[in-house]
C-alpha atoms as a PDB file:
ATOM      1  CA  UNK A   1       0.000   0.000   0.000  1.00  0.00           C
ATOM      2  CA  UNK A   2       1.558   2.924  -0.814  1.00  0.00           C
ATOM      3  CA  UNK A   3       0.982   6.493   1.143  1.00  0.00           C
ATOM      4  CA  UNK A   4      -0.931   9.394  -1.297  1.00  0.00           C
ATOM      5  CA  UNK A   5      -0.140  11.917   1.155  1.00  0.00           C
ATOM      6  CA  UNK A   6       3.583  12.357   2.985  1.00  0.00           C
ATOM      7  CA  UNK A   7       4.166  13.859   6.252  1.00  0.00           C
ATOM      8  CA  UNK A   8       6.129  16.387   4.433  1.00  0.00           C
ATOM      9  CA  UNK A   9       3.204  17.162   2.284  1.00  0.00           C
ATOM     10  CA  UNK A  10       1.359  18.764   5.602  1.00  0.00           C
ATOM     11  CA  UNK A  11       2.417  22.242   5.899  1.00  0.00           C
ATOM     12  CA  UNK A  12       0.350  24.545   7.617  1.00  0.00           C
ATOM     13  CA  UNK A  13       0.999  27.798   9.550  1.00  0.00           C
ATOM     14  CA  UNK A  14      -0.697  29.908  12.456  1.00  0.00           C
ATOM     15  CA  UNK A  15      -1.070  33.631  12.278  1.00  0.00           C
ATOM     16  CA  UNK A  16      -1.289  35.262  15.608  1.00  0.00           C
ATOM     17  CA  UNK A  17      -0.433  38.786  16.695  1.00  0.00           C
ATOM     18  CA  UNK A  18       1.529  38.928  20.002  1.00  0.00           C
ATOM     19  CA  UNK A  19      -0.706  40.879  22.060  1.00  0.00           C
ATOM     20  CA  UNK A  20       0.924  43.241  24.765  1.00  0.00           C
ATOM     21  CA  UNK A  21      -0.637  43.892  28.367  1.00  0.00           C
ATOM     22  CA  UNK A  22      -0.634  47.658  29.061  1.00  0.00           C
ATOM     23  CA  UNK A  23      -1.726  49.016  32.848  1.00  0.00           C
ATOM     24  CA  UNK A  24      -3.208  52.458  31.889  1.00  0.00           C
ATOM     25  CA  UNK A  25      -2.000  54.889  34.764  1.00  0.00           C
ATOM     26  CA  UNK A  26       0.335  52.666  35.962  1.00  0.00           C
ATOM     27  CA  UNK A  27       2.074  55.248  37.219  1.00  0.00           C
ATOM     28  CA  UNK A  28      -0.838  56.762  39.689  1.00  0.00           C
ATOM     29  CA  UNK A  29      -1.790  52.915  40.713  1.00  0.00           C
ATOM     30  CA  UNK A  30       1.859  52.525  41.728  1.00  0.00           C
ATOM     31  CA  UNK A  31       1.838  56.148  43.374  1.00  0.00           C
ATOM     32  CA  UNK A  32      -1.343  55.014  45.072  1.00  0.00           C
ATOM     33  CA  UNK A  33       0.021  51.604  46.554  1.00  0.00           C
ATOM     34  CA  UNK A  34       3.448  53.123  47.403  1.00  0.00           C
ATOM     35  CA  UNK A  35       1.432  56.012  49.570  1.00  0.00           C
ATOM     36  CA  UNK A  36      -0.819  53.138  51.120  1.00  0.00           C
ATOM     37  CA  UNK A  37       2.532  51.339  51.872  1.00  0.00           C
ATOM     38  CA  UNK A  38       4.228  53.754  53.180  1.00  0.00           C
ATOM     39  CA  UNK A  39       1.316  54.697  55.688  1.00  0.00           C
ATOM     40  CA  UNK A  40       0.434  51.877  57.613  1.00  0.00           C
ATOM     41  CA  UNK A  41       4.237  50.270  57.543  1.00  0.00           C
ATOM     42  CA  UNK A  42       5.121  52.189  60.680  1.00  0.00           C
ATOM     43  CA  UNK A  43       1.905  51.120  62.664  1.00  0.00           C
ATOM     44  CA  UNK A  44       2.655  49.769  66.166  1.00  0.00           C
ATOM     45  CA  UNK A  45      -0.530  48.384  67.652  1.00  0.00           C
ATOM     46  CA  UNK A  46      -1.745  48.867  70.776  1.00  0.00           C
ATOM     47  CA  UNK A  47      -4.911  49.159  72.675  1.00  0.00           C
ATOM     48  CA  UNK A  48      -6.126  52.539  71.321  1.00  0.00           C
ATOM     49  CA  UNK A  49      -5.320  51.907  67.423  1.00  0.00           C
ATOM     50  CA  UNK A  50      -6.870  47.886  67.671  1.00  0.00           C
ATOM     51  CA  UNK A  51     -10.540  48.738  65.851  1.00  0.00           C
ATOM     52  CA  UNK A  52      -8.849  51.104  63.602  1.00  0.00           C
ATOM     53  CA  UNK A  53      -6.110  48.599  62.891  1.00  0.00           C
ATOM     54  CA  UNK A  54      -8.826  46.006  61.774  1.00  0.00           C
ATOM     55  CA  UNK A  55     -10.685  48.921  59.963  1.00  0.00           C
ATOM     56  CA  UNK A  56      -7.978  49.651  58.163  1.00  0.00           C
ATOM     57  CA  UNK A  57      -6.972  45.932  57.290  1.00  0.00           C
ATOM     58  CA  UNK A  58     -10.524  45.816  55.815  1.00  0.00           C
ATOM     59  CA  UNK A  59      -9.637  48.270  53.108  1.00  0.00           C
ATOM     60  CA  UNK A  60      -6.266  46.899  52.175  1.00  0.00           C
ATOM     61  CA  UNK A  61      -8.386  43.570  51.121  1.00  0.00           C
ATOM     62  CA  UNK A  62     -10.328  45.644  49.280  1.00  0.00           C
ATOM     63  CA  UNK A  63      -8.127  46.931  47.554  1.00  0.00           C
ATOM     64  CA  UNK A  64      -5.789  43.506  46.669  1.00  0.00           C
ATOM     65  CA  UNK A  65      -9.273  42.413  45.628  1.00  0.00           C
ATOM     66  CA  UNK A  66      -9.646  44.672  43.022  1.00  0.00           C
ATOM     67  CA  UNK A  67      -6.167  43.904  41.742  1.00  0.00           C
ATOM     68  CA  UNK A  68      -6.401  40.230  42.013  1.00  0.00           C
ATOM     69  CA  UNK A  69      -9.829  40.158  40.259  1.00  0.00           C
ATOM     70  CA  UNK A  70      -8.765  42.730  37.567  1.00  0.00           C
ATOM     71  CA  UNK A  71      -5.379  40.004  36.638  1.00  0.00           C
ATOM     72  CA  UNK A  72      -7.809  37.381  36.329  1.00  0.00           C
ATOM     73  CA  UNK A  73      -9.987  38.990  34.285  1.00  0.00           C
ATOM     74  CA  UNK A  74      -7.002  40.030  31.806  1.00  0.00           C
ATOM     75  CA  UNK A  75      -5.650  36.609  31.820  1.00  0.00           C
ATOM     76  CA  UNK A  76      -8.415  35.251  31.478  1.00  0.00           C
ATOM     77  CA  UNK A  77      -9.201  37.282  28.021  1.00  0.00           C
ATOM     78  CA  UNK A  78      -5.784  37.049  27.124  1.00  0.00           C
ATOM     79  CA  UNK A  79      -5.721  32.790  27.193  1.00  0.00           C
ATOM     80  CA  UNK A  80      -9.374  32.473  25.160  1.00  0.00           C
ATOM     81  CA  UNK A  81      -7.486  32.771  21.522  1.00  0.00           C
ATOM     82  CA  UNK A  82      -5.134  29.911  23.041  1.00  0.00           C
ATOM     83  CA  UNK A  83      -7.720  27.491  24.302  1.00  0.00           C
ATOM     84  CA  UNK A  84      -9.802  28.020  21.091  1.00  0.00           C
ATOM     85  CA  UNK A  85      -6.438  26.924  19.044  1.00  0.00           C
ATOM     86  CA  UNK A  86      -5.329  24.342  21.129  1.00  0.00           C
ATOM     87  CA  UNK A  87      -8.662  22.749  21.088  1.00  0.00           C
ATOM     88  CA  UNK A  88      -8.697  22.590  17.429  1.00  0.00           C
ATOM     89  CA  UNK A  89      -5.546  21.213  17.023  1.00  0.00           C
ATOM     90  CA  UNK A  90      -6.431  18.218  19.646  1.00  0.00           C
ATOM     91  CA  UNK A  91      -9.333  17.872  17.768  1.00  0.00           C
ATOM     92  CA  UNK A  92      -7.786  17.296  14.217  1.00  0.00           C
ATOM     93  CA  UNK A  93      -4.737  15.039  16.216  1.00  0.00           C
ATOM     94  CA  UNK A  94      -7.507  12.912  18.029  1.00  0.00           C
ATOM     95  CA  UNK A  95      -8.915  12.537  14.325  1.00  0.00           C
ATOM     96  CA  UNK A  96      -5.706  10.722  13.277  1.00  0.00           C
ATOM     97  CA  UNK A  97      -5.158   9.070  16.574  1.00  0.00           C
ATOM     98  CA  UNK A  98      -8.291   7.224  15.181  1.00  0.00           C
ATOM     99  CA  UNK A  99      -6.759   5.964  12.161  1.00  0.00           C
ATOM    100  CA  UNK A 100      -3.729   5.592  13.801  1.00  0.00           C
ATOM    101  CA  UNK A 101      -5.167   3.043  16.539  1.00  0.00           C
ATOM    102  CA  UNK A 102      -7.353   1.319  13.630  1.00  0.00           C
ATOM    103  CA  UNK A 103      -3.950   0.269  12.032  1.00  0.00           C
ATOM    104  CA  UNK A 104      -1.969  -0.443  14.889  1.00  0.00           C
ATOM    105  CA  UNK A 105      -4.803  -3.290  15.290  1.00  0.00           C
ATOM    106  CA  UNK A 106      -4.696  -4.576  11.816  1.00  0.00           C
ATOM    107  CA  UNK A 107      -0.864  -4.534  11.977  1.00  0.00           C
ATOM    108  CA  UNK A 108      -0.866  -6.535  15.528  1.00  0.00           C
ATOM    109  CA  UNK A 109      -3.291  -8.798  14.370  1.00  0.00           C
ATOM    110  CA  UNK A 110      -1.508  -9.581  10.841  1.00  0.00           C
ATOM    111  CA  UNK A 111       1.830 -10.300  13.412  1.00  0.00           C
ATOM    112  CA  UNK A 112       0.324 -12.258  15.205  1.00  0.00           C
ATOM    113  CA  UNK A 113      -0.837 -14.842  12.313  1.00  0.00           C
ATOM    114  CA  UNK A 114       2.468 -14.548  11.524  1.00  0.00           C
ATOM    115  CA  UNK A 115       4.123 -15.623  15.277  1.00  0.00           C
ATOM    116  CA  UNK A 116       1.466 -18.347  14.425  1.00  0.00           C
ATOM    117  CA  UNK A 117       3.105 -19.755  10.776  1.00  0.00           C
ATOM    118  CA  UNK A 118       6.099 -19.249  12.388  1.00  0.00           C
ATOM    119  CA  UNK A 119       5.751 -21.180  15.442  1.00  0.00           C
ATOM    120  CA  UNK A 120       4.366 -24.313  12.960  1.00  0.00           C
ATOM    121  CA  UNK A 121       7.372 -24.188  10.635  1.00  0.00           C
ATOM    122  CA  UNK A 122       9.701 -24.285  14.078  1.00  0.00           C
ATOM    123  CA  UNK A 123       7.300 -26.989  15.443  1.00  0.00           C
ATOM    124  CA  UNK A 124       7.804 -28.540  12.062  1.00  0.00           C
ATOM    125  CA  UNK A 125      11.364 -28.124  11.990  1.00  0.00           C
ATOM    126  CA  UNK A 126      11.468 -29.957  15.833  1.00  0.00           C
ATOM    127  CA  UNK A 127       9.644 -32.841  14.361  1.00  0.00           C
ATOM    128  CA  UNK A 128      12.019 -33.954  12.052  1.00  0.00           C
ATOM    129  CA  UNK A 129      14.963 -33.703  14.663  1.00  0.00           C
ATOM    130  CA  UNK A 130      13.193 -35.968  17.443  1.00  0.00           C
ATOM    131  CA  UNK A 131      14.353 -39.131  16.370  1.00  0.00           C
ATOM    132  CA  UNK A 132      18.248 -37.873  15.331  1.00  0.00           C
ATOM    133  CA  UNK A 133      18.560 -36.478  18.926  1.00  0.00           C
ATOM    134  CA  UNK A 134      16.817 -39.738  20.321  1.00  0.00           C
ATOM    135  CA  UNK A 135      13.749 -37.987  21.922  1.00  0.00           C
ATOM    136  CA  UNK A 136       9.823 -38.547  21.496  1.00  0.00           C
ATOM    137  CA  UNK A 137       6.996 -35.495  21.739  1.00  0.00           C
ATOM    138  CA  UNK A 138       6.735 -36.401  25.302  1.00  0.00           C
ATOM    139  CA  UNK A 139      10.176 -34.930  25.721  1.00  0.00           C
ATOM    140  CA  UNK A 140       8.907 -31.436  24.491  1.00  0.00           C
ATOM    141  CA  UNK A 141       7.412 -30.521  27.712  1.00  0.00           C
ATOM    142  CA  UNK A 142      10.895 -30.060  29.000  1.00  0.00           C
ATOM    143  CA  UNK A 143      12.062 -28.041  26.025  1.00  0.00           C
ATOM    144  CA  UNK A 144      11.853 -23.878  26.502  1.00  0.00           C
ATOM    145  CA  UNK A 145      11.656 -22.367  23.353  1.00  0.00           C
ATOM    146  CA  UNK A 146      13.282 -19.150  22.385  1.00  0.00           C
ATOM    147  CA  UNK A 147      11.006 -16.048  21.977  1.00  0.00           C
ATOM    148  CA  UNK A 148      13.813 -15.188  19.201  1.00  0.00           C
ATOM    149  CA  UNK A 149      13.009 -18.503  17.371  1.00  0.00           C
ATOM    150  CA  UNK A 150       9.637 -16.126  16.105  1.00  0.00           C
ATOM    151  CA  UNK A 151      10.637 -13.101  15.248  1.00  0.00           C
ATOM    152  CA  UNK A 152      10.864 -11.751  11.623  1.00  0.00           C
ATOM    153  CA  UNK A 153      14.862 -11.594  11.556  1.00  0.00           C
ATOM    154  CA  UNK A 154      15.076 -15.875  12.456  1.00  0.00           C
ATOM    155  CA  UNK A 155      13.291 -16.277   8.820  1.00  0.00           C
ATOM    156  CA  UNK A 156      14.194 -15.924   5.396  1.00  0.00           C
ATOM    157  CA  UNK A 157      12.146 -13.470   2.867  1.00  0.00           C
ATOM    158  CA  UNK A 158      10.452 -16.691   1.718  1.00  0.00           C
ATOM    159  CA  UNK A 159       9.560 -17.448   5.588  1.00  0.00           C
ATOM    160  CA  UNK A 160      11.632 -20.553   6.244  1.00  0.00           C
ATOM    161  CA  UNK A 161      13.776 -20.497   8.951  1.00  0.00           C
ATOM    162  CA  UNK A 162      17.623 -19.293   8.754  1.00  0.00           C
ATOM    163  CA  UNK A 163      20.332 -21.450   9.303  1.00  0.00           C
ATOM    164  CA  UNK A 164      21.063 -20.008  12.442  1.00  0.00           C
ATOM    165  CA  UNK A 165      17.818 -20.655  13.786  1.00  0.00           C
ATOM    166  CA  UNK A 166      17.951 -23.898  12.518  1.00  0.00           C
ATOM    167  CA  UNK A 167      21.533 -24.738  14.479  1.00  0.00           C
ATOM    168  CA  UNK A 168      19.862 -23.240  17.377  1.00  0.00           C
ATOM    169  CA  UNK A 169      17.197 -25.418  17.311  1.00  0.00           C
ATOM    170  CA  UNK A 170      19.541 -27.876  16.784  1.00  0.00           C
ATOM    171  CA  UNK A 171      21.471 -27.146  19.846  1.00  0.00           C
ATOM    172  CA  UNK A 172      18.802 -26.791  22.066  1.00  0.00           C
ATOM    173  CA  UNK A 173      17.456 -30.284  21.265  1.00  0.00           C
ATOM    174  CA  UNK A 174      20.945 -32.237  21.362  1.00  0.00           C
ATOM    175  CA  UNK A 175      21.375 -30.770  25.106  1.00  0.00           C
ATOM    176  CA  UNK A 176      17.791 -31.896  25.590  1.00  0.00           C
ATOM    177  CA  UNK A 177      18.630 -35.267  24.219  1.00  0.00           C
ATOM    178  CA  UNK A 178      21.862 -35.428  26.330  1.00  0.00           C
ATOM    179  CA  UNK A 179      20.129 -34.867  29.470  1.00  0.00           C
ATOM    180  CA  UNK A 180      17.604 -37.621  28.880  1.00  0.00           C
ATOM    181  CA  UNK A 181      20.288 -39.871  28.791  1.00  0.00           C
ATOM    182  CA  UNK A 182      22.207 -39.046  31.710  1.00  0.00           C
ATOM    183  CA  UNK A 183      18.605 -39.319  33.445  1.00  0.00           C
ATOM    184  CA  UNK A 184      18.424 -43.085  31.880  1.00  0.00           C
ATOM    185  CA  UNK A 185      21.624 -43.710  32.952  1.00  0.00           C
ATOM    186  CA  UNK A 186      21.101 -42.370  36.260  1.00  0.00           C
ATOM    187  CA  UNK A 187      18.139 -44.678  36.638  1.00  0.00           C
ATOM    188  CA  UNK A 188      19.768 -47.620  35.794  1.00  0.00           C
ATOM    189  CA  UNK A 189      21.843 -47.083  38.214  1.00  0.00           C
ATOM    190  CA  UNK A 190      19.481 -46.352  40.882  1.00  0.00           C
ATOM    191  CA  UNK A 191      17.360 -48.815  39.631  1.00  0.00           C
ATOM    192  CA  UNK A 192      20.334 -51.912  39.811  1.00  0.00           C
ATOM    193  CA  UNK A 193      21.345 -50.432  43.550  1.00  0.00           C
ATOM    194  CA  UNK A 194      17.940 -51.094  44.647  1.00  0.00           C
ATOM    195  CA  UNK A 195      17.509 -54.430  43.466  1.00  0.00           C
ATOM    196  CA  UNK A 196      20.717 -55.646  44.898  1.00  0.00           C
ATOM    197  CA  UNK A 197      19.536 -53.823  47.905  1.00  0.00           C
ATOM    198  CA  UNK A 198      16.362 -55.337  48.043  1.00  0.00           C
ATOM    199  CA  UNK A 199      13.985 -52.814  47.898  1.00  0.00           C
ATOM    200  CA  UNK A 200      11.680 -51.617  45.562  1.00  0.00           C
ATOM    201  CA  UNK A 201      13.140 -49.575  42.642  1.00  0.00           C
ATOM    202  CA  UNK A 202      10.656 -47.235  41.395  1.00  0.00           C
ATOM    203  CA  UNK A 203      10.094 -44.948  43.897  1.00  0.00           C
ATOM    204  CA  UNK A 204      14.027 -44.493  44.180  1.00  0.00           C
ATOM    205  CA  UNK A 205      14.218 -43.680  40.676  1.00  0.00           C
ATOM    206  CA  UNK A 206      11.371 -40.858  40.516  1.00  0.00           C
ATOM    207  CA  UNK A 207      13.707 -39.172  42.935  1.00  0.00           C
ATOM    208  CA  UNK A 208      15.765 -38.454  39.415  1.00  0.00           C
ATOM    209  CA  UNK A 209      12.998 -37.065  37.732  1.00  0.00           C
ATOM    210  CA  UNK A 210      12.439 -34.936  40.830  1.00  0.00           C
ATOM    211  CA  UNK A 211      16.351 -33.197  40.779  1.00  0.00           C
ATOM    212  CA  UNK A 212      17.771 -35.510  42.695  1.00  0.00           C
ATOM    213  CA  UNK A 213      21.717 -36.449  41.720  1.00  0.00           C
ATOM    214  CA  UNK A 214      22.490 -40.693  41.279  1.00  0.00           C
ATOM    215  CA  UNK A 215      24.813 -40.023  44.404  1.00  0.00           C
ATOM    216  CA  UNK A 216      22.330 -38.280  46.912  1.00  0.00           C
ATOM    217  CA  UNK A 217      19.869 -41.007  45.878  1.00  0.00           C
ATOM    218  CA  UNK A 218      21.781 -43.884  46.326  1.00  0.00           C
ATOM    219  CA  UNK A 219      22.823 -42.576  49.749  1.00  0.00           C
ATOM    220  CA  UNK A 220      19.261 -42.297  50.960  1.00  0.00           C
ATOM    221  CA  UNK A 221      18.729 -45.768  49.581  1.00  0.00           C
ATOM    222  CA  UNK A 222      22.090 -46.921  52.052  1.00  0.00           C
ATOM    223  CA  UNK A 223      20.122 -44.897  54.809  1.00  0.00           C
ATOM    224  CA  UNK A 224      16.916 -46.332  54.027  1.00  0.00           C
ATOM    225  CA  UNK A 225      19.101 -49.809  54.677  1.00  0.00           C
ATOM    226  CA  UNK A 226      20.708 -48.526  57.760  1.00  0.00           C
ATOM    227  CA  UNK A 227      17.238 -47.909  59.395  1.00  0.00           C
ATOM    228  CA  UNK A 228      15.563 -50.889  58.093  1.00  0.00           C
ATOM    229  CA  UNK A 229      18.304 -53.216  59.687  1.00  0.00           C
ATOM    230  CA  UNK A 230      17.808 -50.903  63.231  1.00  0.00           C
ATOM    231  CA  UNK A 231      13.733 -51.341  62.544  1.00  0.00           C
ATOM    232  CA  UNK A 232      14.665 -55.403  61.855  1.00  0.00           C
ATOM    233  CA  UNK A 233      16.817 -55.449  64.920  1.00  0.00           C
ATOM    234  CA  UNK A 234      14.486 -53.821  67.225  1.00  0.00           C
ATOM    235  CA  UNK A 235      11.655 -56.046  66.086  1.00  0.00           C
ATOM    236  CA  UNK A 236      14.034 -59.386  66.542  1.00  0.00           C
ATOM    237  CA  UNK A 237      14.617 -57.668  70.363  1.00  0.00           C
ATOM    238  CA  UNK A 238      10.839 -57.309  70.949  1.00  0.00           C
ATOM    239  CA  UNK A 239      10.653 -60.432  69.922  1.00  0.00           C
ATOM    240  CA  UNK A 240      12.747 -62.402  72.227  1.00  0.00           C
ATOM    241  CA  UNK A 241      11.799 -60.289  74.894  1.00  0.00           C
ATOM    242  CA  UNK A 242       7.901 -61.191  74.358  1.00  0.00           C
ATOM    243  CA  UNK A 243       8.912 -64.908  73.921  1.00  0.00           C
ATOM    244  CA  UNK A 244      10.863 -65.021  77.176  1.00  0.00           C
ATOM    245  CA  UNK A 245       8.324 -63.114  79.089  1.00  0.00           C
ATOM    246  CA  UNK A 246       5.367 -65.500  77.767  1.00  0.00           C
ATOM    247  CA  UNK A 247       7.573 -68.462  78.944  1.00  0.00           C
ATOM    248  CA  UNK A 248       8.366 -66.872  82.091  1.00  0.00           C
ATOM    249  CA  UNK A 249       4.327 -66.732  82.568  1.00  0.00           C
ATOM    250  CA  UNK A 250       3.443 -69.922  81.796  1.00  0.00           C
ATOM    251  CA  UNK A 251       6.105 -71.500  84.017  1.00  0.00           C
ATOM    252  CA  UNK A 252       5.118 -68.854  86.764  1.00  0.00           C
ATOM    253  CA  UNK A 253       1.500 -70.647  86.387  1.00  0.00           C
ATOM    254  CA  UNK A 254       2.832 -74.100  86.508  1.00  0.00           C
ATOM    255  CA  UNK A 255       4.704 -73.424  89.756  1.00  0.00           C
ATOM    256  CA  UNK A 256       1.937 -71.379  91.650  1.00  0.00           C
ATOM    257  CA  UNK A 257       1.604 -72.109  94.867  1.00  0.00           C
ATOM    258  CA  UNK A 258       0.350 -71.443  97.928  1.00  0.00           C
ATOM    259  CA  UNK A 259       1.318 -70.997 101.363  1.00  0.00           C
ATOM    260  CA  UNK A 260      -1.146 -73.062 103.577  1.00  0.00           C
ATOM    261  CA  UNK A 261      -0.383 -73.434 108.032  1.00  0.00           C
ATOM    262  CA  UNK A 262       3.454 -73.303 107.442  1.00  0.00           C
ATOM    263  CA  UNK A 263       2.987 -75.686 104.184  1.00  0.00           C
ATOM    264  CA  UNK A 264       3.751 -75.387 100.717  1.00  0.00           C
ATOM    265  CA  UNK A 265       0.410 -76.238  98.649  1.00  0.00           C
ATOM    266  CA  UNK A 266       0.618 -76.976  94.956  1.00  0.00           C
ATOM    267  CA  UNK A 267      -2.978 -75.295  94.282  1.00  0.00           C
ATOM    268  CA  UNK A 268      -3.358 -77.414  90.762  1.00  0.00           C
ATOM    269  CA  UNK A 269      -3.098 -80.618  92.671  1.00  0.00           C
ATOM    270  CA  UNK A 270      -3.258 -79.730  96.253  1.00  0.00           C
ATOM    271  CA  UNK A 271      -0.168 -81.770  97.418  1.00  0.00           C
ATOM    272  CA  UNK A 272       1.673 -80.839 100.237  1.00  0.00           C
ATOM    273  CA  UNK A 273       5.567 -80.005  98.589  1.00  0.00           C
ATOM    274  CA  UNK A 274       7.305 -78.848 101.770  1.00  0.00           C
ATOM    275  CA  UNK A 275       6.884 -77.582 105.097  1.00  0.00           C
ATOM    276  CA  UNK A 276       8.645 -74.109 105.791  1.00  0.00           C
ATOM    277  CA  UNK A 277      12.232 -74.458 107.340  1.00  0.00           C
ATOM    278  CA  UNK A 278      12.285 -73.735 111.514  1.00  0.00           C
ATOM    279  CA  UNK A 279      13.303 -70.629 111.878  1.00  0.00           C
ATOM    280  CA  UNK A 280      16.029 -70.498 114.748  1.00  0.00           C
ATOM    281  CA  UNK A 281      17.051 -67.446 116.579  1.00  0.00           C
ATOM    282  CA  UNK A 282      20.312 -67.066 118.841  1.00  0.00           C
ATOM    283  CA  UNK A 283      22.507 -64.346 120.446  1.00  0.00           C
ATOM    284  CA  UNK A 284      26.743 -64.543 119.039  1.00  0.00           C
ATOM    285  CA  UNK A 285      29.430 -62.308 119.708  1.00  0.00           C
ATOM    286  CA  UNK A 286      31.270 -61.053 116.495  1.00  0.00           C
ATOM    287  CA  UNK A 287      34.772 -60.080 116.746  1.00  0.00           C
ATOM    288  CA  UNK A 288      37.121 -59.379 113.587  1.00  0.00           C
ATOM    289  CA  UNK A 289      38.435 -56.883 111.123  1.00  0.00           C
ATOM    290  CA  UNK A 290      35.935 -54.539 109.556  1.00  0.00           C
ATOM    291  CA  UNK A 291      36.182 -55.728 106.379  1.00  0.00           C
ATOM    292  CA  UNK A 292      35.872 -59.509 107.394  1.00  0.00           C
ATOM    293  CA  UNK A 293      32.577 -57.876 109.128  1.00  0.00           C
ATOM    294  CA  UNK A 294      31.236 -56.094 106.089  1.00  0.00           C
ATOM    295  CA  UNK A 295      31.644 -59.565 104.183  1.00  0.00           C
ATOM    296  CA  UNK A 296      30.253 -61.256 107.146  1.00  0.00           C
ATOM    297  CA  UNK A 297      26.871 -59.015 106.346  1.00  0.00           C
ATOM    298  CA  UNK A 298      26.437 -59.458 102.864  1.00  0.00           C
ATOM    299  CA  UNK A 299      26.819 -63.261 103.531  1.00  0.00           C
ATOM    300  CA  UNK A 300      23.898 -62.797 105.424  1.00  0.00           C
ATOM    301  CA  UNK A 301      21.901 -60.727 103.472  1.00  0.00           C
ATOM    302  CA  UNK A 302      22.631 -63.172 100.373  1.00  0.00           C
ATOM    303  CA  UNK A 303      21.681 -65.747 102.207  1.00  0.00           C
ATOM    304  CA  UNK A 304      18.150 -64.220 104.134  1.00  0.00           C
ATOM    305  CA  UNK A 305      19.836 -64.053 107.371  1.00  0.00           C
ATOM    306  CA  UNK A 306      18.002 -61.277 109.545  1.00  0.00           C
ATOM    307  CA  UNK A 307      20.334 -59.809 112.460  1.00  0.00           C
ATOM    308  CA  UNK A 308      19.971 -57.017 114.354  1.00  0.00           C
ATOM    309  CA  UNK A 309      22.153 -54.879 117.174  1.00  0.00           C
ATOM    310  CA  UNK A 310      21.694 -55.768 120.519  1.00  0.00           C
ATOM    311  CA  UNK A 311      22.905 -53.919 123.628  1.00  0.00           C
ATOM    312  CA  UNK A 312      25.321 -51.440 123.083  1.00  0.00           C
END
């Protein structure tokens, strides 16, 4: 499409007369205000002058009044011409803004159809280098594709792509086929460590899929051993200890008995075993070394002796 009308082509130019701002009898208003200046700068307020003071602070408003309003009024007639051109001009730029925006949309719609045909050809281009780079479509999810892969500059004038964005495309998908590997390898691995291990190998080899390194997962497999054999261990104690204590109780019921008039009872068949030993009390001296006493005592406390101090 080719343009009728060039931006050179619009001239156009604005007539307008400076205009100047003269205050007639300037020269009495600034005699007046000089005089009013001049007369109440010396004032010193005090009781007496207070209500004249205020009096006289009435009239000074009065008078900035009339200034003030008498500026806006001038500026006010001086600006009109301005506003009246500036509007126009906004008006005739807003026209074009219109067109303007109208073919920004057209042009960002016809780009993006085109980020679409491109995106196809490089999807296109992917497709035929799976198999060289030994990967499937399943392996695309991992692969981040260049935002420069689409723009106009990565394609030739008869939109195919250039050689350099086919050996980037390349490149990408050999490192993307050289990390599958290293995570098949490092499966296998993982994978023959648990076996031998005996345990079960596929949750151990997710942990490669998750980031894990072959090292840092087959030392959480030899930790995973480490507490299974304490686990085994601890069960084989438990064990024992249930086993003995279940014998203990079942000979502990065998051999109940019961202590009948000084007699021994069996209570499961009621036959007298034994009558209690005579207990026999006397009165010795002890004399000897204090260690040969202290041993003498825990003879007799091994052996269920009672004894007890008498006299002094």
């Amino acid at each position: 499409m080719s343009n009728e009308l060039a931006a050179n082509d619009i001239y156009f130019d604005v007539e307008y007369t400076p205009s100047t701002i003269k205050i007639k009898n300037e020269d009495v208003l600034k005699s007046l205000v000089g005089e009013i200046v001049k007369k109440y700068t010396p004032l010193v307020f005090n009781e007496t002058n207070i209500p004249e003071a205020k009096k006289t602070r009435v009239e000074l408003n009065k008078y900035k009044g009339m200034l003030d309003d008498q500026r806006k009024n001038v500026k006010r007639e001086y600006n009109k011409p301005l506003k009246e051109f500036e509007d126009k001009i906004k008006g005739y730029i807003n026209q074009i803004n219109e067109i303007s925006d109208d073919i920004k949309v057209g042009l960002d719609e016809h780009e993006s159809k085109q980020i679409a045909i491109r995106e196809s050809k490089i999807f296109d281009l992917i497709g035929e280098m799976l198999e060289s780079h030994g990967l499937e479509n399943s392996d695309l999810k991992k692969l981040e594709m260049d935002k420069s892969w689409l723009t106009q500059t990565a394609f030739t004038k008869n939109g195919e792509p250039t050689k350099k964005t086919v050996e980037a495309v390349h490149g990408k998908l050999a490192y993307l086929g050289l990390m599958k590997q290293k995570t098949i390898e490092a499966k296998q691995s993982v994978r023959e460590f648990a076996e031998i291990s005996g345990l079960e190998p596929y949750a151990w080899e997710n942990l490669i899929d998750q980031g894990y390194q072959t090292s840092e997962v087959i030392e959480k497999i030899k930790q995973a051993l480490e507490q299974k054999k304490i686990d085994e261990e601890k069960k084989e104690r438990q064990r024992i200890s249930n086993e003995e204590y279940n014998a203990a109780m079942i000979a502990l019921e065998k051999e109940q008995q019961e202590m009948i008039d000084d007699k021994v009872i069996d209570v499961e068949t009621g036959e007298i075993k034994q009558e209690l030993p005579q207990l026999i009390s006397t009165t010795l001296e002890l004399t000897g070394t204090f260690e040969s006493l202290l041993k003498l005592k825990e003879f007799m406390n091994a052996n269920n002796i009672s004894y007890r101090k008498v006299g002094n």
